[in-house]
Protein backbone atom coordinates (compact mmCIF):
# COMPACT_ATOMS: atom_id res chain seq x y z
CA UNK A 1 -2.37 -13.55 48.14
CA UNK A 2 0.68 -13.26 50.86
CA UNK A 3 -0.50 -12.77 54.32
CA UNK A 4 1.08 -9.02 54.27
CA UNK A 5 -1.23 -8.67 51.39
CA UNK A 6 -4.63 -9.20 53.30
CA UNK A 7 -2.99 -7.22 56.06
CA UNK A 8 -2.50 -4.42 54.41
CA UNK A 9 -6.09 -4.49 53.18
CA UNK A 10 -7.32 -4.67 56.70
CA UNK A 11 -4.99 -1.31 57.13
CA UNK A 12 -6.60 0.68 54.23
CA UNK A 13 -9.88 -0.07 55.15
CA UNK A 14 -9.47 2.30 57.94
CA UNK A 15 -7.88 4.55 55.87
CA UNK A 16 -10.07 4.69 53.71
CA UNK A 17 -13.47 4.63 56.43
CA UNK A 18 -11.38 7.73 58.25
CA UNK A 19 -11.28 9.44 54.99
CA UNK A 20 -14.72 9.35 54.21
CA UNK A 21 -15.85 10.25 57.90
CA UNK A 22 -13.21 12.70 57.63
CA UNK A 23 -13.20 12.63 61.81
CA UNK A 24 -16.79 13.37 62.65
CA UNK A 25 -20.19 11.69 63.44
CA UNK A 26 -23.62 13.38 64.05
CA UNK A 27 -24.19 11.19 67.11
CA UNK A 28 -27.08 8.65 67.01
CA UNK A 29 -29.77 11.41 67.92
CA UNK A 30 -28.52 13.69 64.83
CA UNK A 31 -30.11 17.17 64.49
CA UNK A 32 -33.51 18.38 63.97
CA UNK A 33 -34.07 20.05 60.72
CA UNK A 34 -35.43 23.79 61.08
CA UNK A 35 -39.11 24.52 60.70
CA UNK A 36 -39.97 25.27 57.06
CA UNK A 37 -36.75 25.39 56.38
CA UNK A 38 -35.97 23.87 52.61
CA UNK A 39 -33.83 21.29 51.12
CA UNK A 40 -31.18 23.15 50.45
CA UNK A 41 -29.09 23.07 47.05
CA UNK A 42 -26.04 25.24 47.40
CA UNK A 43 -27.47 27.90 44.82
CA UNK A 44 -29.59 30.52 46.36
CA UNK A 45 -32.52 30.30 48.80
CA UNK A 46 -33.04 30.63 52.51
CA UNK A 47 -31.45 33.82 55.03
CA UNK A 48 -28.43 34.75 54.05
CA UNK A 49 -25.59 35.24 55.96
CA UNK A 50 -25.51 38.59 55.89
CA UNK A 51 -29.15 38.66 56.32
CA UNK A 52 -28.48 36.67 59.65
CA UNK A 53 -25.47 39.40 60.68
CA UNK A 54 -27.81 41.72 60.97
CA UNK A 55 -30.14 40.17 62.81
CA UNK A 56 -27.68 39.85 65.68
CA UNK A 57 -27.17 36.70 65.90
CA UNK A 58 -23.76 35.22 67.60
CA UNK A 59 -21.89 33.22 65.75
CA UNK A 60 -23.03 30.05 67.88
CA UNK A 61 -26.26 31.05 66.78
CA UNK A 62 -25.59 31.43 62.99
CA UNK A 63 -23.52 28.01 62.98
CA UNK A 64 -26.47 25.90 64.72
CA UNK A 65 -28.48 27.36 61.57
CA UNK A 66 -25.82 26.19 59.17
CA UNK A 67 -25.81 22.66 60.80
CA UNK A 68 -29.45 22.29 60.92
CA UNK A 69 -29.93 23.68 56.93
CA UNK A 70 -27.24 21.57 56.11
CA UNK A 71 -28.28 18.42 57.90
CA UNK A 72 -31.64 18.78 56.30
CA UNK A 73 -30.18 18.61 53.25
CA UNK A 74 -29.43 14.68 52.98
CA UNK A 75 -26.71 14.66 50.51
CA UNK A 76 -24.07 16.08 48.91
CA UNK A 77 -21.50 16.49 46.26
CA UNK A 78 -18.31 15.44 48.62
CA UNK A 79 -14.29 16.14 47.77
CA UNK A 80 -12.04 14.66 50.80
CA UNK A 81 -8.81 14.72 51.72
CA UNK A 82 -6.99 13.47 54.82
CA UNK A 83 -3.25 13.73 55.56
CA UNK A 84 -0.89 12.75 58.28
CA UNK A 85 2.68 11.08 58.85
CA UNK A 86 3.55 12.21 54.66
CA UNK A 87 0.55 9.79 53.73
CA UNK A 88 -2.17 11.69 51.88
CA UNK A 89 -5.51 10.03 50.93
CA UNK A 90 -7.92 11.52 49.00
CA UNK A 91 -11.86 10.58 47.79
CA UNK A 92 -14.28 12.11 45.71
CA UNK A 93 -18.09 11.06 45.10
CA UNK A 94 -21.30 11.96 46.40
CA UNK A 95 -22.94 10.82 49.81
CA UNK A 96 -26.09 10.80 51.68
CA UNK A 97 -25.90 11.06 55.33
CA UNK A 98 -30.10 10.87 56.33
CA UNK A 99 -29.81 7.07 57.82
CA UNK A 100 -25.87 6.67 58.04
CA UNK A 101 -23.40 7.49 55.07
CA UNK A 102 -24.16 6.21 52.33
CA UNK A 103 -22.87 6.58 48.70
CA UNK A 104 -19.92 6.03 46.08
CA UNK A 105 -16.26 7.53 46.33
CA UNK A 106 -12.95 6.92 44.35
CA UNK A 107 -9.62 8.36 44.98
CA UNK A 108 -6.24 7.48 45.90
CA UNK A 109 -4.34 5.84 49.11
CA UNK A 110 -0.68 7.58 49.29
CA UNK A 111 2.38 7.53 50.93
CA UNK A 112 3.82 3.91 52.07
CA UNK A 113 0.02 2.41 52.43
CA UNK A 114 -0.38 2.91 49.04
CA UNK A 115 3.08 1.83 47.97
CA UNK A 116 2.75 -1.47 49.74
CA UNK A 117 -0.91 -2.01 48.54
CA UNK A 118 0.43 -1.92 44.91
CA UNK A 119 3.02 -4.81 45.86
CA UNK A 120 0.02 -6.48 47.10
CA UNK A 121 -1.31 -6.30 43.61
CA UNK A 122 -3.43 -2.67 43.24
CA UNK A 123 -2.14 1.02 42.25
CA UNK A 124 -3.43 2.59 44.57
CA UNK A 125 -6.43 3.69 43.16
CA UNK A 126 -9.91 2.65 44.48
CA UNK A 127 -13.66 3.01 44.41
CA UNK A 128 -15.62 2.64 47.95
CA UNK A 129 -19.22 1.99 48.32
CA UNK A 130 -20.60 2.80 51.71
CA UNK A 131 -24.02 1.39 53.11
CA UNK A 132 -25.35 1.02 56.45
CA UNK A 133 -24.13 -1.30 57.73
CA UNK A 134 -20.84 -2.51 55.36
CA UNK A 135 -18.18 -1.04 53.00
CA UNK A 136 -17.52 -2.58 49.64
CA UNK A 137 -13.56 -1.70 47.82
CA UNK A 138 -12.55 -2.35 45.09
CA UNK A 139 -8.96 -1.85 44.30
CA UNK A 140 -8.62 -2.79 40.49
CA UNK A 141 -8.36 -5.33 37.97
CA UNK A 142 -5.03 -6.17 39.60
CA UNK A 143 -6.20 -6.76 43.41
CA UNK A 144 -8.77 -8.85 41.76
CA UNK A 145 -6.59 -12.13 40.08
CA UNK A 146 -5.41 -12.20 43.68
CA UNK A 147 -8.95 -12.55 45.16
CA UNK A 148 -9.94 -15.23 42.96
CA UNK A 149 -11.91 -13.05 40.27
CA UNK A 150 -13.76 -11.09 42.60
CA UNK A 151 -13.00 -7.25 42.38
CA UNK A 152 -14.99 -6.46 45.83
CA UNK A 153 -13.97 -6.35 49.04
CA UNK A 154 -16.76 -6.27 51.99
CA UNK A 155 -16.00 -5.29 55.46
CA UNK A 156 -19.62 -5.49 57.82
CA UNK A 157 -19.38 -2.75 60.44
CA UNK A 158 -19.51 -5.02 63.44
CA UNK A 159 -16.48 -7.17 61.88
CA UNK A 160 -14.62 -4.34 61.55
CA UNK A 161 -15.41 -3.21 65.53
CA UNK A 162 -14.70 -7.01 66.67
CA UNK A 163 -11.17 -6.79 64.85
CA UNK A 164 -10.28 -3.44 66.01
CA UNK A 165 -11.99 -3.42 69.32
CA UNK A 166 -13.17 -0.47 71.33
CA UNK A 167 -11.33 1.93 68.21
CA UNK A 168 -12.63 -0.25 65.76
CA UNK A 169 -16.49 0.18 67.43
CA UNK A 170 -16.04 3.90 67.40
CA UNK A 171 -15.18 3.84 63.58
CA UNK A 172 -18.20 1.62 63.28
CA UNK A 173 -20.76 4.50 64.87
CA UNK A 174 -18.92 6.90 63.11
CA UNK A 175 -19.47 5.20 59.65
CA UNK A 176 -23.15 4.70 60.82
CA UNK A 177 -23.71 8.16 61.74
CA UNK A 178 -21.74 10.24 59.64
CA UNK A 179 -22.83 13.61 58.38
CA UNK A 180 -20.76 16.81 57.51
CA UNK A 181 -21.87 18.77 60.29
CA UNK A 182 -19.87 17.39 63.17
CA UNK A 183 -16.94 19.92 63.16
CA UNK A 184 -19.76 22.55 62.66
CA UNK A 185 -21.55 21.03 65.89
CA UNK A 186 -17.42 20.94 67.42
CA UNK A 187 -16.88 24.60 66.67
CA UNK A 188 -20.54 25.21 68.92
CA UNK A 189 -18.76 23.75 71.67
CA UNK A 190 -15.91 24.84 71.59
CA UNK A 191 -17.54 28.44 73.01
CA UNK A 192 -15.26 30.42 71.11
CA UNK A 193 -15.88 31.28 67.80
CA UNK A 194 -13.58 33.45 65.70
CA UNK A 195 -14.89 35.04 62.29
CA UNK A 196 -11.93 35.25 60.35
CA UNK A 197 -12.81 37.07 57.25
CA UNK A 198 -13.96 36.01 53.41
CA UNK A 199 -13.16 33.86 51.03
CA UNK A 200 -14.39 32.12 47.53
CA UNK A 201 -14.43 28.54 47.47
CA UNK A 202 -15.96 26.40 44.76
CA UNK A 203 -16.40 29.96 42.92
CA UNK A 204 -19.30 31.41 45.77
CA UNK A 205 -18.39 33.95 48.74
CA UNK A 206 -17.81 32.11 51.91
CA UNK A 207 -17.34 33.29 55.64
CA UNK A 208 -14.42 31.40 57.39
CA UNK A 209 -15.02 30.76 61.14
CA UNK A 210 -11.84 29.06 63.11
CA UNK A 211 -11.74 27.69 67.07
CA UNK A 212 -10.22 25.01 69.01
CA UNK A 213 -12.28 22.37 70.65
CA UNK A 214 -10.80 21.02 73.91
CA UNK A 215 -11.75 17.76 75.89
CA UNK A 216 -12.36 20.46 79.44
CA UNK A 217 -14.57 22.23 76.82
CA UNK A 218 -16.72 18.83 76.49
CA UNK A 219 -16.64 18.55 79.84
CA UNK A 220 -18.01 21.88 80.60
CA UNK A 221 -19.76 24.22 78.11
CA UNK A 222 -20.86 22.22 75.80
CA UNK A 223 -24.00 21.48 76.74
CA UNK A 224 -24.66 25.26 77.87
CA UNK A 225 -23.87 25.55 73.97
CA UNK A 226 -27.13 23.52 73.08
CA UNK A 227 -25.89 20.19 72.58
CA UNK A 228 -26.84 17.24 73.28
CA UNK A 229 -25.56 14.79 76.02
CA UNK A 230 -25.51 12.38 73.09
CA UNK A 231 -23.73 14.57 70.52
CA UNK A 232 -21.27 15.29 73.35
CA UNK A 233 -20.12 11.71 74.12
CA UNK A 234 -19.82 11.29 70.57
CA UNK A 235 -17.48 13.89 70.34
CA UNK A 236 -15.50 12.80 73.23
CA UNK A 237 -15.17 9.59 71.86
CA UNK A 238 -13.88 11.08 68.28
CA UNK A 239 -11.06 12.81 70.39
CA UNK A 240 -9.86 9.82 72.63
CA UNK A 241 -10.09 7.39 69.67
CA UNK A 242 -7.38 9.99 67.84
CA UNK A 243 -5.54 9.97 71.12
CA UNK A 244 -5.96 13.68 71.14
CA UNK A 245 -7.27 16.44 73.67
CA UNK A 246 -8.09 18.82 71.06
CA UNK A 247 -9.13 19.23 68.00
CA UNK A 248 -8.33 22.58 65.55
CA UNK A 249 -11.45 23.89 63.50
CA UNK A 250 -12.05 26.01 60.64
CA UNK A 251 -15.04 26.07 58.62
CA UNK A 252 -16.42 27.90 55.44
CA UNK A 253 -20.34 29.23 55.26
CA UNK A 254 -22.13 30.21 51.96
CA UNK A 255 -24.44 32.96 52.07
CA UNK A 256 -27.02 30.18 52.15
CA UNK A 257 -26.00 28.97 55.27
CA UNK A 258 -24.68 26.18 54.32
CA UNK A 259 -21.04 24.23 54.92
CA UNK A 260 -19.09 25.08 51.52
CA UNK A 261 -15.47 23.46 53.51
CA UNK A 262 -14.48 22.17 56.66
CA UNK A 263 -10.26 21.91 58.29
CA UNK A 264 -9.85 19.75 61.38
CA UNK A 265 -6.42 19.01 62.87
CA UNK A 266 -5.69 17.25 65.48
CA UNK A 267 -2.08 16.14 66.85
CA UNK A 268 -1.86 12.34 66.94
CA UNK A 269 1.02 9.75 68.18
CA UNK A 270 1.93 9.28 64.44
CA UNK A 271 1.82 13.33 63.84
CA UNK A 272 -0.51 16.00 62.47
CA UNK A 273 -3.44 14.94 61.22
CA UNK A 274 -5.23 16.74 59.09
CA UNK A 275 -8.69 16.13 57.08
CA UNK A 276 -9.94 18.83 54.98
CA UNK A 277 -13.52 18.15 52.68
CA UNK A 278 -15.60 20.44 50.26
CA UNK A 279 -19.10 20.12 49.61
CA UNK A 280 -21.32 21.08 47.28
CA UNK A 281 -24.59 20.35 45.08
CA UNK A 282 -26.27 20.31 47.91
CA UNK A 283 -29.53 17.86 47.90
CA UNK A 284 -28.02 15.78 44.96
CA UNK A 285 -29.37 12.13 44.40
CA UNK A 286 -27.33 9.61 45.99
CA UNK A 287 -28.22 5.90 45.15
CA UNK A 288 -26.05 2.96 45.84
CA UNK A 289 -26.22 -0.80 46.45
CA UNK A 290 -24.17 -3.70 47.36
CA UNK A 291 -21.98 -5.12 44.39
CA UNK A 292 -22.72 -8.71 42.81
CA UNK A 293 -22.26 -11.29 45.50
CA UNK A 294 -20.36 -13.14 42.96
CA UNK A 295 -18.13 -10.74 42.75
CA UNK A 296 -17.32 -9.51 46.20
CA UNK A 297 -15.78 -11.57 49.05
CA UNK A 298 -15.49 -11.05 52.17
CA UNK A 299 -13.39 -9.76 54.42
CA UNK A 300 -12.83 -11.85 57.10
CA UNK A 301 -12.53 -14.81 54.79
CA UNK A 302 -9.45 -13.03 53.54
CA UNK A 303 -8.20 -12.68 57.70
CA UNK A 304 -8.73 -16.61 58.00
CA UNK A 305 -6.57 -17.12 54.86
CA UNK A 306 -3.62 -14.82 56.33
CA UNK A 307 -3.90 -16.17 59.27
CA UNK A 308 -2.79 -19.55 57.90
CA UNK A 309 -0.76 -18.32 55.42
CA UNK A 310 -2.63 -19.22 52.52
């Protein structure tokens, strides 16, 4: 394959790692479930929101219930979608977050990442396995008679962090951390929480709760919020790996207090991005494994090929 080939693999990696961690990380300490407080499957169960309303609880108060119910809950259902510079990527699957994401997606790279992957041999299409500490792709039948037979493509964590450096580390913690609750746990610190009114997504009642998240935020209130020192580096981190000072949030709350759909934009050198993901199916099984070793190779074998331009 031509070295702009493996090049552009190394480039949709990330694109396709960012999708999937659509921007957030739980932070290495992660959150405590509840007390007696139950899996969680998206269809009934629990205090509702309303139930919570008029208990008087603030909003900050409501949302650390959402995160911790919907922590608890493991896994998910997952539709993603991430967008910036005219380049849309999107993923669909199911993923487990309890030690690190793990799970299948497939979906689509857009825009000209996509375009130039097909010259490289694919169509854009893919399916990504994520385990704890690699990613397998594959990209098709096509990718594959340029990678000697094999269909998969592995990229280990800490190869990814070495190639990327101190960006390519944060992905890394990000990919071993993940969970959906991080713009939930964002929101919290932001300190100020708008409810901004109802809506139905994936055919259930939701309440929609907006704020902007600002690195003086992290540095102040935060904590006073009730995170953690941990879950507040980690969020720092997110924002000055984007190259961004703040970070737009809007999320979506069943009446089961659980995340139904979560917005973040955040205004990077190459434009707006913007990652949106729905989840549902709460508790759902999630198994995955590593493909055949004969038919995966690895990534940085590919690297030491472009870089001699075989």
């Amino acid at each position: 394959m031509r070295t702009t080939g493996r090049t552009f693999l190394a480039v949709a990696a990330v694109a396709l790692a960012l999708t999937a961690t659509g921007c957030g990380s739980k932070g290495a300490g992660g959150d405590a479930a509840p007390n007696g407080s139950d899996k969680g499957n998206g269809n009934g169960g629990g205090s509702s929101a309303a139930a919570t309303k008029d208990a008087a609880l603030t909003p900050a108060a409501l949302l650390k219930m959402v995160g911790d119910k919907t922590s608890a809950a493991k896994s998910a259902k997952v539709e993603l979608v991430t967008e910036i510079g005219g380049t849309k990527n999107e993923m669909k699957g199911a993923i487990a977050w309890e030690h690190g994401m793990q799970g299948q997606l497939t979906g689509s790279l857009g825009g000209a990442l996509g375009t130039n992957i097909a010259k490289a041999g694919g169509d854009g299409s893919f399916t990504a396995r994520y385990l704890g500490d690699a990613m397998y792709v594959n990209m098709g039948d096509g990718m594959a008679s340029q990678l000697g037979g094999a269909h998969w493509i592995k990229y280990d964590y800490a190869d990814l962090a070495k190639l990327m450096g101190p960006s390519g580390e944060s992905l890394k913690k990000q990919l071993q951390t993940a969970d959906p609750i991080a713009s939930v746990r964002a929101l919290i610190a932001s300190g100020k929480i708008n409810e901004a009114g109802t809506e139905t997504v994936n055919g259930a009642p939701t309440t929609k709760y907006t704020g902007d998240v600002t690195t003086d935020d992290l540095a102040g209130q935060a904590i006073a919020q009730g995170l953690t020192q941990e879950q507040v580096d980690g969020l720092k981190q997110q924002l000055a790996t984007a190259g961004a000072t703040s970070d737009h949030i809007e999320v979506w709350i069943t009446a089961d207090n659980l995340l139904a759909k979560k917005v973040e934009q955040l205004q990077m050198k190459a434009g707006l991005f913007t990652a949106t993901g729905l989840y549902s199916d709460y508790g759902t099984q999630v198994e995955t494994s590593a493909p055949q070793a004969s038919d995966t190779v690895d990534f940085t074998e590919l690297m030491k090929g472009a870089k001699t331009g075989s």
